[in-house]
Each structure stands twice: as C-alpha cells, then as structure tokens.
Protein backbone atom coordinates (compact mmCIF):
# COMPACT_ATOMS: atom_id res chain seq x y z
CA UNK A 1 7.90 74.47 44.03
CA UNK A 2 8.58 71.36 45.92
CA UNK A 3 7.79 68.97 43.22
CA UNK A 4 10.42 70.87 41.48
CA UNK A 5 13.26 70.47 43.77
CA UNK A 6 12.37 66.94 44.79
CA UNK A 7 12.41 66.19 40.85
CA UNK A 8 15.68 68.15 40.55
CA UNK A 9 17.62 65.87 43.59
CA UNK A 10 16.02 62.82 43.35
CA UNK A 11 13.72 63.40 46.51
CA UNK A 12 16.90 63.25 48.42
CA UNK A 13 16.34 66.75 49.89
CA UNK A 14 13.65 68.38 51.60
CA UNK A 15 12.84 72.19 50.40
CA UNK A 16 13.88 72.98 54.24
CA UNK A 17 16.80 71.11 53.92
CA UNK A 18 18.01 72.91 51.12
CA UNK A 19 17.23 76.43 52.76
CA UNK A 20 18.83 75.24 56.37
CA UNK A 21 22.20 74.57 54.05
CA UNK A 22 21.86 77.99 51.49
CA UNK A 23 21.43 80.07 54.53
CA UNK A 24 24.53 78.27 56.12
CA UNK A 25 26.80 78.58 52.76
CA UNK A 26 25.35 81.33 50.92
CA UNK A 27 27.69 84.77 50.18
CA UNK A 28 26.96 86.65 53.45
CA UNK A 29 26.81 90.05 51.94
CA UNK A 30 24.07 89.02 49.47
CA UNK A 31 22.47 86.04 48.58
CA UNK A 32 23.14 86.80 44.86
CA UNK A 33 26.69 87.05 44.95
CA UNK A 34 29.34 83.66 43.85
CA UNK A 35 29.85 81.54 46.28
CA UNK A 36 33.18 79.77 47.67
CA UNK A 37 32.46 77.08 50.69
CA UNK A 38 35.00 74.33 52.05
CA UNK A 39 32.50 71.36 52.83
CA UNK A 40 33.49 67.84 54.36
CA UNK A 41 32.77 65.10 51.85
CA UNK A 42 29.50 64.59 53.97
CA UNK A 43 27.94 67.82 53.06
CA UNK A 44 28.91 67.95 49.41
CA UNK A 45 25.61 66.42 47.46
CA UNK A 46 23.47 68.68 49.62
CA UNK A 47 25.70 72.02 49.33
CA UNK A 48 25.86 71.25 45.77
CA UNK A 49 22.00 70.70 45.72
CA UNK A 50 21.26 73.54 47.79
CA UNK A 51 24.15 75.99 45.46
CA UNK A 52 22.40 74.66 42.56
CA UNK A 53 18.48 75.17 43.63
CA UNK A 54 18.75 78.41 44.49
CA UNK A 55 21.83 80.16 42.34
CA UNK A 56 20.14 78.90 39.15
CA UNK A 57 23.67 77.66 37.94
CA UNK A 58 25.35 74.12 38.58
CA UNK A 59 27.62 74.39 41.52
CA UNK A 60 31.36 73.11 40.75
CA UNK A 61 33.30 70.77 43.23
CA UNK A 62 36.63 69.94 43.58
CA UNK A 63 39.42 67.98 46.01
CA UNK A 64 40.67 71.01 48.25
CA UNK A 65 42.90 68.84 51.03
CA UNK A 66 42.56 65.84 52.91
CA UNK A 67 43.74 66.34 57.01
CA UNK A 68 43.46 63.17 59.53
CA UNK A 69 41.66 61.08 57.31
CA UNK A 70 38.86 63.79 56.36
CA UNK A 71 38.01 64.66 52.32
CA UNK A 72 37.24 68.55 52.21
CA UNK A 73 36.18 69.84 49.06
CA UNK A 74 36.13 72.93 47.55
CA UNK A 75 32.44 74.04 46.26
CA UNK A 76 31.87 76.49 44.05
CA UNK A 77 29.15 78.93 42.60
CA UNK A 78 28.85 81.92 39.91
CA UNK A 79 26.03 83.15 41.75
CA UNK A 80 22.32 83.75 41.18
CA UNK A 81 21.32 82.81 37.47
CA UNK A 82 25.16 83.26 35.87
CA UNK A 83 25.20 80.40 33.73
C-alpha cells in the first residue's frame, strides 16, 4: 500500500502523513461522508493528497478569501469512492 500512495503523490507524502491530515479533515460523523475543509495555502497539496488517497475521488480546490496576507482555500470532497 505504500508504494501505491508514494506513486500516487510523487513520494511527497508519507502513508502517516496522509493519515495525521485525513484524521484532522475528514467528515467527523463518518469517515465516508463529503468533505468541506478551509486549508491555508500551506496545507493544500497534502489535504488534497490525503482527500484524494483515502475518499477514492479527486478532491476539488478553490480560492475561498485572502485575510492579512494569508491564501485560504476551499477543499472539497464527494466522499468515499463517489466519482
């Protein structure tokens, strides 16, 4: 399964890297559900990575506001294996 995910990002994740950042974003209720996260520019490849990995469906992302210099973006998921 690693090979798989390090294929899938480029090696620029970890498998615990991706998990730390699911378990942060992830629909609280259940795991399964869509999910709707505001992330700071910094976090967007790995949110989108992590979304991606473990929904089964290519997270969206999109300009939500900019405030004191900082890019926040919207990031977006159907949920587990809607595509």
């Amino acid at each position: 399964m690693n090979i798989r995910i390090l294929e899938m990002h480029e090696g620029k994740f970890s498998s615990e890297e991706l998990k730390e950042v699911f378990d942060r974003v992830r629909n609280q209720e259940h795991w399964k559900l869509p999910t709707e996260v505001l992330v700071e520019e910094k976090g967007v490849d790995i949110t989108m990575a992590a979304l991606t990995h473990y929904h089964g469906a290519v997270a969206d992302c999109e300009l939500s506001k900019e405030e004191n210099g900082v890019k926040w973006f919207r990031v977006e998921s159907p949920g587990y294996m809607c595509d």
